[in-house]
PDB file of N, CA and C in Angstrom:
ATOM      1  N   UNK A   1      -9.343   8.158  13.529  1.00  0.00           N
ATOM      2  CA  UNK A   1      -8.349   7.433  12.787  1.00  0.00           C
ATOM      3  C   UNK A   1      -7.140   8.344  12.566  1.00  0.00           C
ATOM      4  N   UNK A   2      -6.477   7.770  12.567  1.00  0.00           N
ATOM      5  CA  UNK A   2      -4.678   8.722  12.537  1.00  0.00           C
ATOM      6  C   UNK A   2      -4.754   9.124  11.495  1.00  0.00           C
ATOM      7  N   UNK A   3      -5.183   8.621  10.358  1.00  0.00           N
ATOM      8  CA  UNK A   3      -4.532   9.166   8.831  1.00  0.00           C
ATOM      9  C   UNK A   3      -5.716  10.401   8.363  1.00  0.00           C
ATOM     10  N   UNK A   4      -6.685  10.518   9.438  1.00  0.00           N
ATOM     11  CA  UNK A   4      -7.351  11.615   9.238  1.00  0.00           C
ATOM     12  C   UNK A   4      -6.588  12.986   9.976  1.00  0.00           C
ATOM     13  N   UNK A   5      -5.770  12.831  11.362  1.00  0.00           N
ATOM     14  CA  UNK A   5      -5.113  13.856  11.342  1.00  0.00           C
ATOM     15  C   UNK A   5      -3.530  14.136  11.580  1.00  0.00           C
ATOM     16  N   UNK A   6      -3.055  13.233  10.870  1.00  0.00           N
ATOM     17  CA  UNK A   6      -1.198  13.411  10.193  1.00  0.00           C
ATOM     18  C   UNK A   6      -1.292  13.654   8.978  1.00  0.00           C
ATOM     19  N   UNK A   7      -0.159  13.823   8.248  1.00  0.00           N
ATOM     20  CA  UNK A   7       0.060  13.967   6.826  1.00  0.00           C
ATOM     21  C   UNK A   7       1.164  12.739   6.746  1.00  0.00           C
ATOM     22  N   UNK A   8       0.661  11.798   5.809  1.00  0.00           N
ATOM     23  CA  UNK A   8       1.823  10.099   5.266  1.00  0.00           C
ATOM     24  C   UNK A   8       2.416  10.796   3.786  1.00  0.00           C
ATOM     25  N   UNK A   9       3.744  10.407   3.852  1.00  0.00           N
ATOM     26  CA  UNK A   9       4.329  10.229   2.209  1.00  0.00           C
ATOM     27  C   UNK A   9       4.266   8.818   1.842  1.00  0.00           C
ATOM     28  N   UNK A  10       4.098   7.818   2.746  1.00  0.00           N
ATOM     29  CA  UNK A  10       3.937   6.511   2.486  1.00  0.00           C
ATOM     30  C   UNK A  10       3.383   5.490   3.030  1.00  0.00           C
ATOM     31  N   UNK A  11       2.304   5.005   2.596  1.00  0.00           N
ATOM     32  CA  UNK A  11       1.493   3.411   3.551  1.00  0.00           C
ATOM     33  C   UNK A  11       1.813   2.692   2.483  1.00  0.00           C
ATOM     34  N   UNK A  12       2.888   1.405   4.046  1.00  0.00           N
ATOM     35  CA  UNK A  12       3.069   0.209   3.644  1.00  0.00           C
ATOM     36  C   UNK A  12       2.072  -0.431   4.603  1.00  0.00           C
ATOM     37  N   UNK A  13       0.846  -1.424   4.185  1.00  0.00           N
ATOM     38  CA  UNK A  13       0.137  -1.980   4.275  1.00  0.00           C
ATOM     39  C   UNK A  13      -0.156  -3.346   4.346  1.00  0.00           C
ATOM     40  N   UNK A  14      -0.134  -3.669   5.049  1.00  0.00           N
ATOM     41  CA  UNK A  14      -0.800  -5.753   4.612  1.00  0.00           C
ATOM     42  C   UNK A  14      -2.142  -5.749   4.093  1.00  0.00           C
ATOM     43  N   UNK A  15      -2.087  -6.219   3.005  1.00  0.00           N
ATOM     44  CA  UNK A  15      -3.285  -7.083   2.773  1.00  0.00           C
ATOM     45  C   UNK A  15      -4.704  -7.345   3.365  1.00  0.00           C
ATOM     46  N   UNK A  16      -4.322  -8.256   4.898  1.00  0.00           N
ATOM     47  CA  UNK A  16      -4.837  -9.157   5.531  1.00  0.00           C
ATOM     48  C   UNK A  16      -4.766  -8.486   6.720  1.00  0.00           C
ATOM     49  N   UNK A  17      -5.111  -7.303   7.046  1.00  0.00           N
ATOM     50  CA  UNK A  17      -4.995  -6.841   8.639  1.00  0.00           C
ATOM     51  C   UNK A  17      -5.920  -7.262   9.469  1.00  0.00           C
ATOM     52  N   UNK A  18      -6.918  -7.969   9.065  1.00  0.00           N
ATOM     53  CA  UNK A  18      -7.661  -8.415  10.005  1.00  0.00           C
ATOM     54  C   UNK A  18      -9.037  -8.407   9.977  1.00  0.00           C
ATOM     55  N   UNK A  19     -10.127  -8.464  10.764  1.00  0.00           N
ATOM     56  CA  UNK A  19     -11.322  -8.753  11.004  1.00  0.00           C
ATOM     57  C   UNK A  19     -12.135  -7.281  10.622  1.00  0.00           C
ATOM     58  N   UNK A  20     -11.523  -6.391  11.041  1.00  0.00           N
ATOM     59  CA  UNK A  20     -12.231  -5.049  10.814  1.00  0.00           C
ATOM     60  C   UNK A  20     -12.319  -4.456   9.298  1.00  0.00           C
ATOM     61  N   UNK A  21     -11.374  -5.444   8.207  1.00  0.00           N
ATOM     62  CA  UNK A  21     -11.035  -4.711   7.386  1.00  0.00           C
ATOM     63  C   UNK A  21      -9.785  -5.637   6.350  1.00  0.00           C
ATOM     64  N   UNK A  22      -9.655  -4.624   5.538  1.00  0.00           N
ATOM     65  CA  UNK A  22      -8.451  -5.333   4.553  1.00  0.00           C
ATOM     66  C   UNK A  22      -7.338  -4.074   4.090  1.00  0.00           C
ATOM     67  N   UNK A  23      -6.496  -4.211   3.801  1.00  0.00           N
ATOM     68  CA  UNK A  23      -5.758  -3.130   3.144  1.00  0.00           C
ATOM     69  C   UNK A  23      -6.084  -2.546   1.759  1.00  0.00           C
ATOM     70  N   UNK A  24      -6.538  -3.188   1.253  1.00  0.00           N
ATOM     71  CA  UNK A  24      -7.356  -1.979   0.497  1.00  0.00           C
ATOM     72  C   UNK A  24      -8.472  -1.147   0.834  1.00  0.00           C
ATOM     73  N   UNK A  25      -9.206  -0.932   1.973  1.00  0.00           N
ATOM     74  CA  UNK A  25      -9.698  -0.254   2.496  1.00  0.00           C
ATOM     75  C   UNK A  25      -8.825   0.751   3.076  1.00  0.00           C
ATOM     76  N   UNK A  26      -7.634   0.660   3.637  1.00  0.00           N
ATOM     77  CA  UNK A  26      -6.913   1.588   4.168  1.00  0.00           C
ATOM     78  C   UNK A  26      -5.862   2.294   2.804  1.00  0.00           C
ATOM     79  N   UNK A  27      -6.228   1.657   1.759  1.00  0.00           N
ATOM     80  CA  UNK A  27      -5.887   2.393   0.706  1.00  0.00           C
ATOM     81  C   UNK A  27      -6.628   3.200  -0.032  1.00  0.00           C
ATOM     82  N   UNK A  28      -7.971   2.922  -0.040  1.00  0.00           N
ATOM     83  CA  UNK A  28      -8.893   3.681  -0.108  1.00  0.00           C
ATOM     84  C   UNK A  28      -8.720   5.391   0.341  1.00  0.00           C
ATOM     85  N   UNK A  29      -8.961   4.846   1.610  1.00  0.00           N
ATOM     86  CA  UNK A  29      -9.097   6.256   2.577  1.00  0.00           C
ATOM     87  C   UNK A  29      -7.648   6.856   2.887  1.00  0.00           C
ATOM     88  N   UNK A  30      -6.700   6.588   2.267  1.00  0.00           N
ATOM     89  CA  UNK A  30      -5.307   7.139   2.160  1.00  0.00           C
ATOM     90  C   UNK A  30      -5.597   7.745   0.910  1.00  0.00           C
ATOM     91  N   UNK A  31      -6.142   7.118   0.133  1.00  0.00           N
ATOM     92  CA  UNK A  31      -6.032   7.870  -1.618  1.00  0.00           C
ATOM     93  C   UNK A  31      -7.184   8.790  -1.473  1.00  0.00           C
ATOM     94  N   UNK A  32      -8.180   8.555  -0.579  1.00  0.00           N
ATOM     95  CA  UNK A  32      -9.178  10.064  -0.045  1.00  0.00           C
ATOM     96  C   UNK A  32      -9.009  11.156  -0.027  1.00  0.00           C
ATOM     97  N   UNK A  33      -7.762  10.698   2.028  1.00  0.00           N
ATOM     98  CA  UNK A  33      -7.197  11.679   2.462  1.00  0.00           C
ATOM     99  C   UNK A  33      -5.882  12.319   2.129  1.00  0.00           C
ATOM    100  N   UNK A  34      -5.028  11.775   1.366  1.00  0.00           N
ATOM    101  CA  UNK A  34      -3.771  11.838   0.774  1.00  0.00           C
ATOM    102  C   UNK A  34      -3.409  11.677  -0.469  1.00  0.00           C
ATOM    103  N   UNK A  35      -4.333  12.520  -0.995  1.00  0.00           N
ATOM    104  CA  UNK A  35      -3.989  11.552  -2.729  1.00  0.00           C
ATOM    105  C   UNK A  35      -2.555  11.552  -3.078  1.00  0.00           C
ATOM    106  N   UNK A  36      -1.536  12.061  -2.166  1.00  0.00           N
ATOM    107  CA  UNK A  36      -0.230  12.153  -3.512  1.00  0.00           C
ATOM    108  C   UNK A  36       0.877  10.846  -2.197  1.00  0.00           C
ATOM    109  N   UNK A  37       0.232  10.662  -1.632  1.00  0.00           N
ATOM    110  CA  UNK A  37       0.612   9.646  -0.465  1.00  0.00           C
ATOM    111  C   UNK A  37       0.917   8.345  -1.467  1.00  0.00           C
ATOM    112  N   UNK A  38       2.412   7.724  -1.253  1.00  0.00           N
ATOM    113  CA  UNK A  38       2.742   6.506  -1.780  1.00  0.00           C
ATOM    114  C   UNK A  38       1.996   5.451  -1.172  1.00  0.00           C
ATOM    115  N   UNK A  39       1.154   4.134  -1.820  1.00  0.00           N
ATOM    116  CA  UNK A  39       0.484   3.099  -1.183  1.00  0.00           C
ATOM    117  C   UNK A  39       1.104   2.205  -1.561  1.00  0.00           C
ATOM    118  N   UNK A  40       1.460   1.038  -0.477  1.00  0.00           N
ATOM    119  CA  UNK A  40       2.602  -0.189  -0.970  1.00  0.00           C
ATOM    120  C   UNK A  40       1.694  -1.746  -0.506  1.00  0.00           C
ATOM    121  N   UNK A  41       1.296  -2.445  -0.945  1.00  0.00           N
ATOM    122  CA  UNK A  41       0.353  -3.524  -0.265  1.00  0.00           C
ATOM    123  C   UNK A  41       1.517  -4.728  -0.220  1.00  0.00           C
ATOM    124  N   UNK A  42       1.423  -5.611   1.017  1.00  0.00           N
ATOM    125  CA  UNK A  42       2.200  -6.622   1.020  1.00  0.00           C
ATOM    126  C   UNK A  42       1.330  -7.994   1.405  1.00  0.00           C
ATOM    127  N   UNK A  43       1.895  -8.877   1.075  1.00  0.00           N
ATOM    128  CA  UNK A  43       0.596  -9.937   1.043  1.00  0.00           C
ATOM    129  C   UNK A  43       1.363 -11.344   1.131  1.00  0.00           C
ATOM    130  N   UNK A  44       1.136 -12.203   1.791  1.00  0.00           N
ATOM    131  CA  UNK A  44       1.574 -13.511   2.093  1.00  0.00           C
ATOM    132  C   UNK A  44       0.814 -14.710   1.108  1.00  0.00           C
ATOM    133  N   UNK A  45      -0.302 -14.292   0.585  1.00  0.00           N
ATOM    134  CA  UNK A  45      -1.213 -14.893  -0.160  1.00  0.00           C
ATOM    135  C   UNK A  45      -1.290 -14.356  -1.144  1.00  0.00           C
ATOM    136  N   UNK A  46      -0.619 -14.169  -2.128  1.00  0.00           N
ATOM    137  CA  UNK A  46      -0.780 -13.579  -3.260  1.00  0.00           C
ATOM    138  C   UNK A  46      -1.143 -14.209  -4.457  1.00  0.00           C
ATOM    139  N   UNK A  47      -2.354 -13.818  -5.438  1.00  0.00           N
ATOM    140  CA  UNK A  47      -3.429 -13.798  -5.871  1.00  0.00           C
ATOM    141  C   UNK A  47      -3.333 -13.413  -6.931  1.00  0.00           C
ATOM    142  N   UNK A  48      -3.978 -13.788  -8.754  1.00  0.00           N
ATOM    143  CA  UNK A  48      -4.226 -13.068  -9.517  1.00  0.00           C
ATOM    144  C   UNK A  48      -5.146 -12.069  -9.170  1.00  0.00           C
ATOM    145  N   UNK A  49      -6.165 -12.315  -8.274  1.00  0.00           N
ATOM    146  CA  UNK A  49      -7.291 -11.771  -8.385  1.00  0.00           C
ATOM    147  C   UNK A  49      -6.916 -10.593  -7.285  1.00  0.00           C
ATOM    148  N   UNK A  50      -6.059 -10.494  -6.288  1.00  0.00           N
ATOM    149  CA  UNK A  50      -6.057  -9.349  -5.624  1.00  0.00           C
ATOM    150  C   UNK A  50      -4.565  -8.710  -6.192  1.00  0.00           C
ATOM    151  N   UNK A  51      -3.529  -9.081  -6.793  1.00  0.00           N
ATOM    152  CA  UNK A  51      -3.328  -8.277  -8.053  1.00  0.00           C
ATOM    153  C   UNK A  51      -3.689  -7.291  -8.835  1.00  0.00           C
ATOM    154  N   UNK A  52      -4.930  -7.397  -9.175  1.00  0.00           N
ATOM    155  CA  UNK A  52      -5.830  -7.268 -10.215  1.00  0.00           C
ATOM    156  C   UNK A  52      -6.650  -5.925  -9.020  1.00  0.00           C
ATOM    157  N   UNK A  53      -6.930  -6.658  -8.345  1.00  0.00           N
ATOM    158  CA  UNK A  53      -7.649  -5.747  -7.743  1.00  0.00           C
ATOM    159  C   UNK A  53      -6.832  -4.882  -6.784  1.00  0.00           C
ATOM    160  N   UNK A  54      -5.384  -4.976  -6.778  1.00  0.00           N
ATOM    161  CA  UNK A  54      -4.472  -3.864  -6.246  1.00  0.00           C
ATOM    162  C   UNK A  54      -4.542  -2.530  -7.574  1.00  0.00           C
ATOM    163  N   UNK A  55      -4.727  -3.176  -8.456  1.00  0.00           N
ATOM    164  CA  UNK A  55      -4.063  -2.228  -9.764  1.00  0.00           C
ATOM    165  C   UNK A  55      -5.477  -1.142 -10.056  1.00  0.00           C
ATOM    166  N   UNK A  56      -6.918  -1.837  -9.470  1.00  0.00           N
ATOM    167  CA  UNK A  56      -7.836  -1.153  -9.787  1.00  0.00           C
ATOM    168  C   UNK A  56      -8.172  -0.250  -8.713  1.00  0.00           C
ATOM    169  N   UNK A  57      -7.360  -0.512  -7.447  1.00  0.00           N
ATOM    170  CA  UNK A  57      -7.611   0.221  -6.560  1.00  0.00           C
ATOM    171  C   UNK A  57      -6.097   1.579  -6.330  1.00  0.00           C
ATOM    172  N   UNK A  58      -5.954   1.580  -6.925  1.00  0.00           N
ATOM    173  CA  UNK A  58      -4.775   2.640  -7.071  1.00  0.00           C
ATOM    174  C   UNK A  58      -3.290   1.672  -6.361  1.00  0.00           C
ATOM    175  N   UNK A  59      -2.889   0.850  -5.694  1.00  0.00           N
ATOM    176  CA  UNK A  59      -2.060   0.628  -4.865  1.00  0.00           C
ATOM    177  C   UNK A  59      -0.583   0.818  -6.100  1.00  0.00           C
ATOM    178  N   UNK A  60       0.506   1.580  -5.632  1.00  0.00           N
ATOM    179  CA  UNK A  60       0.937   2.018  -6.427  1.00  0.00           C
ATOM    180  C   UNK A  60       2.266   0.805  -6.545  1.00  0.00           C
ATOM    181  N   UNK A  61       2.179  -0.318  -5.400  1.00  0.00           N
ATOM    182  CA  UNK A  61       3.169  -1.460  -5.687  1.00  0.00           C
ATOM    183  C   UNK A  61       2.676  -2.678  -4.766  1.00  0.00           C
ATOM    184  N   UNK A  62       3.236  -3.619  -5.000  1.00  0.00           N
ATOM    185  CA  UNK A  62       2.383  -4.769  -4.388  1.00  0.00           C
ATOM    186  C   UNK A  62       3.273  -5.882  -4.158  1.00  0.00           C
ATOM    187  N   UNK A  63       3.516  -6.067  -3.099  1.00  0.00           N
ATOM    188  CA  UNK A  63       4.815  -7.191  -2.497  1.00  0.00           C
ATOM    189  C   UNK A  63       4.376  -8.758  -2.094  1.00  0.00           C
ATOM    190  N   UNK A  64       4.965  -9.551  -2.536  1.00  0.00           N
ATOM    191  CA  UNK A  64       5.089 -10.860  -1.373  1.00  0.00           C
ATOM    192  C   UNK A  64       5.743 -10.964  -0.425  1.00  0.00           C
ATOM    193  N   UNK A  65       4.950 -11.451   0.704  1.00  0.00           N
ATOM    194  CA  UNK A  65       6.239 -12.002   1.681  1.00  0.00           C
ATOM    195  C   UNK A  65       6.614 -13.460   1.470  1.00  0.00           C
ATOM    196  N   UNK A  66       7.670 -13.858   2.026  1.00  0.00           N
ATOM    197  CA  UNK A  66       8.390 -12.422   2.763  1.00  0.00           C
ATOM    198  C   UNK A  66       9.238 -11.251   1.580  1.00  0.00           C
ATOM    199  N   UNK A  67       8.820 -10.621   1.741  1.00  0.00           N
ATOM    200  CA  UNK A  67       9.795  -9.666   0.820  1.00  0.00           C
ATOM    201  C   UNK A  67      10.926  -8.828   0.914  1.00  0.00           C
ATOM    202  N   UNK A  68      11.870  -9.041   0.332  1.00  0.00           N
ATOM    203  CA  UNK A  68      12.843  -7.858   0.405  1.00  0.00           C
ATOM    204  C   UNK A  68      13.155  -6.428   0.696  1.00  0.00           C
ATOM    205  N   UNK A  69      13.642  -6.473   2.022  1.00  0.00           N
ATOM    206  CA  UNK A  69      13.044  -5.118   2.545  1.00  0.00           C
ATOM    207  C   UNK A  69      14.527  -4.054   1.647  1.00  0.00           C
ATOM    208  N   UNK A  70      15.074  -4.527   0.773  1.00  0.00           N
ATOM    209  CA  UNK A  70      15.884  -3.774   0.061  1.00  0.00           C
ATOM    210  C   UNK A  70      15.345  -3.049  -1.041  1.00  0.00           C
ATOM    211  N   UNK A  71      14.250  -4.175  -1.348  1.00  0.00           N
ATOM    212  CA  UNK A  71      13.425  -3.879  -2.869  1.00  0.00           C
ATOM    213  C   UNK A  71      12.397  -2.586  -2.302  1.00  0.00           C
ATOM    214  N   UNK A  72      11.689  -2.883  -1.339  1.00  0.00           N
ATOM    215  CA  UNK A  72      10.915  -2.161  -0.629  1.00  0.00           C
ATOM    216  C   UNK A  72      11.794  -0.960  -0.611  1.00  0.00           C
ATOM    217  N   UNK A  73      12.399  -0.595   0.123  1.00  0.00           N
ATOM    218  CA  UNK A  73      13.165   0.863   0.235  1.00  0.00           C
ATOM    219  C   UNK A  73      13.443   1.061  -1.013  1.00  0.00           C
ATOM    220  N   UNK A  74      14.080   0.586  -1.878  1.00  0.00           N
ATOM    221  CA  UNK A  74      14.434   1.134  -2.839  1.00  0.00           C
ATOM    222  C   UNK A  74      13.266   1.138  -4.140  1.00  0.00           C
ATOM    223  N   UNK A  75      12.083   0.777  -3.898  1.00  0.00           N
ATOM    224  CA  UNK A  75      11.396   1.214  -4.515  1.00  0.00           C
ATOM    225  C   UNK A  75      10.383   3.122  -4.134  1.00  0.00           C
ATOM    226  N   UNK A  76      10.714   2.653  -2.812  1.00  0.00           N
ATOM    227  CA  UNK A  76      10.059   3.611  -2.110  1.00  0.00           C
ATOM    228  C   UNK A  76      10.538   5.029  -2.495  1.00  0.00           C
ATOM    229  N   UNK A  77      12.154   4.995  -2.034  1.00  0.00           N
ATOM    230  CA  UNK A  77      12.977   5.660  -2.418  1.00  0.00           C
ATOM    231  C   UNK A  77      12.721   6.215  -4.129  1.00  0.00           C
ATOM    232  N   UNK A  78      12.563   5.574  -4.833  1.00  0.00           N
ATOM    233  CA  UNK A  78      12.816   6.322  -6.469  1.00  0.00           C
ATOM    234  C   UNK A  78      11.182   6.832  -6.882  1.00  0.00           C
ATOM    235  N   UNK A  79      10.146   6.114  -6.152  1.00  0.00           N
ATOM    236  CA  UNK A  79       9.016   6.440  -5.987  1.00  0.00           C
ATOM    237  C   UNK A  79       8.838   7.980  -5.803  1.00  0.00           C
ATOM    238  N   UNK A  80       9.228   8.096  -4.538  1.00  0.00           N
ATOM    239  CA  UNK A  80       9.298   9.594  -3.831  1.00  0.00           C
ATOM    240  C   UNK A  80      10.206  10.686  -5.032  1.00  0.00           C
ATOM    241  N   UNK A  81      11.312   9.986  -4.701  1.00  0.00           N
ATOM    242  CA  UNK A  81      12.287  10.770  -6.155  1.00  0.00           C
ATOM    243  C   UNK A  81      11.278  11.141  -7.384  1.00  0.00           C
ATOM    244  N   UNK A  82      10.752  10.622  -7.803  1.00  0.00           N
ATOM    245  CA  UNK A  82       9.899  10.490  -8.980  1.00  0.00           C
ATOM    246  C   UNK A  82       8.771  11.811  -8.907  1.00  0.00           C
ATOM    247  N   UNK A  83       8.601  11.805  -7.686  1.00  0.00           N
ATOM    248  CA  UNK A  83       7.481  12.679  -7.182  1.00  0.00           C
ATOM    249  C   UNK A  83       6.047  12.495  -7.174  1.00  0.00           C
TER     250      UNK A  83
END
């Protein structure tokens, strides 16, 4: 898996990647291998309940689509700033 040998300042993530898995699994193993790594989840189906379960899984922001890829950078941006 890649994120076992790069170093990320940031996973932006879907939700819903597919059959193998979900994005909180790849947030998981980012907050493993990267704990100071920004995690951003984006989601077309958005949910109290995976809300809820973004906030318990560390995801440090959580988008609808389609979403504003202005909000996105510029959250990203003051994120990082922030340190």
């Amino acid at each position: 898996m890649i994120i076992q040998s790069e170093e990320f300042d940031v996973l932006l993530s879907d939700l819903n990647i597919g059959a193998e898995g979900n994005g909180f699994e790849v947030v998981r193993e980012m907050r493993r291998l990267h704990p100071k790594c920004l995690n951003l989840l984006l989601t077309g189906f958005p949910a109290f309940e995976s809300a809820v379960e973004a906030i318990r899984r560390g995801v440090d922001d959580y988008f609808v689509k389609p979403a504003d890829i202005d909000v996105i950078l510029n959250t990203i941006e003051k994120r990082l700033r922030a340190g």
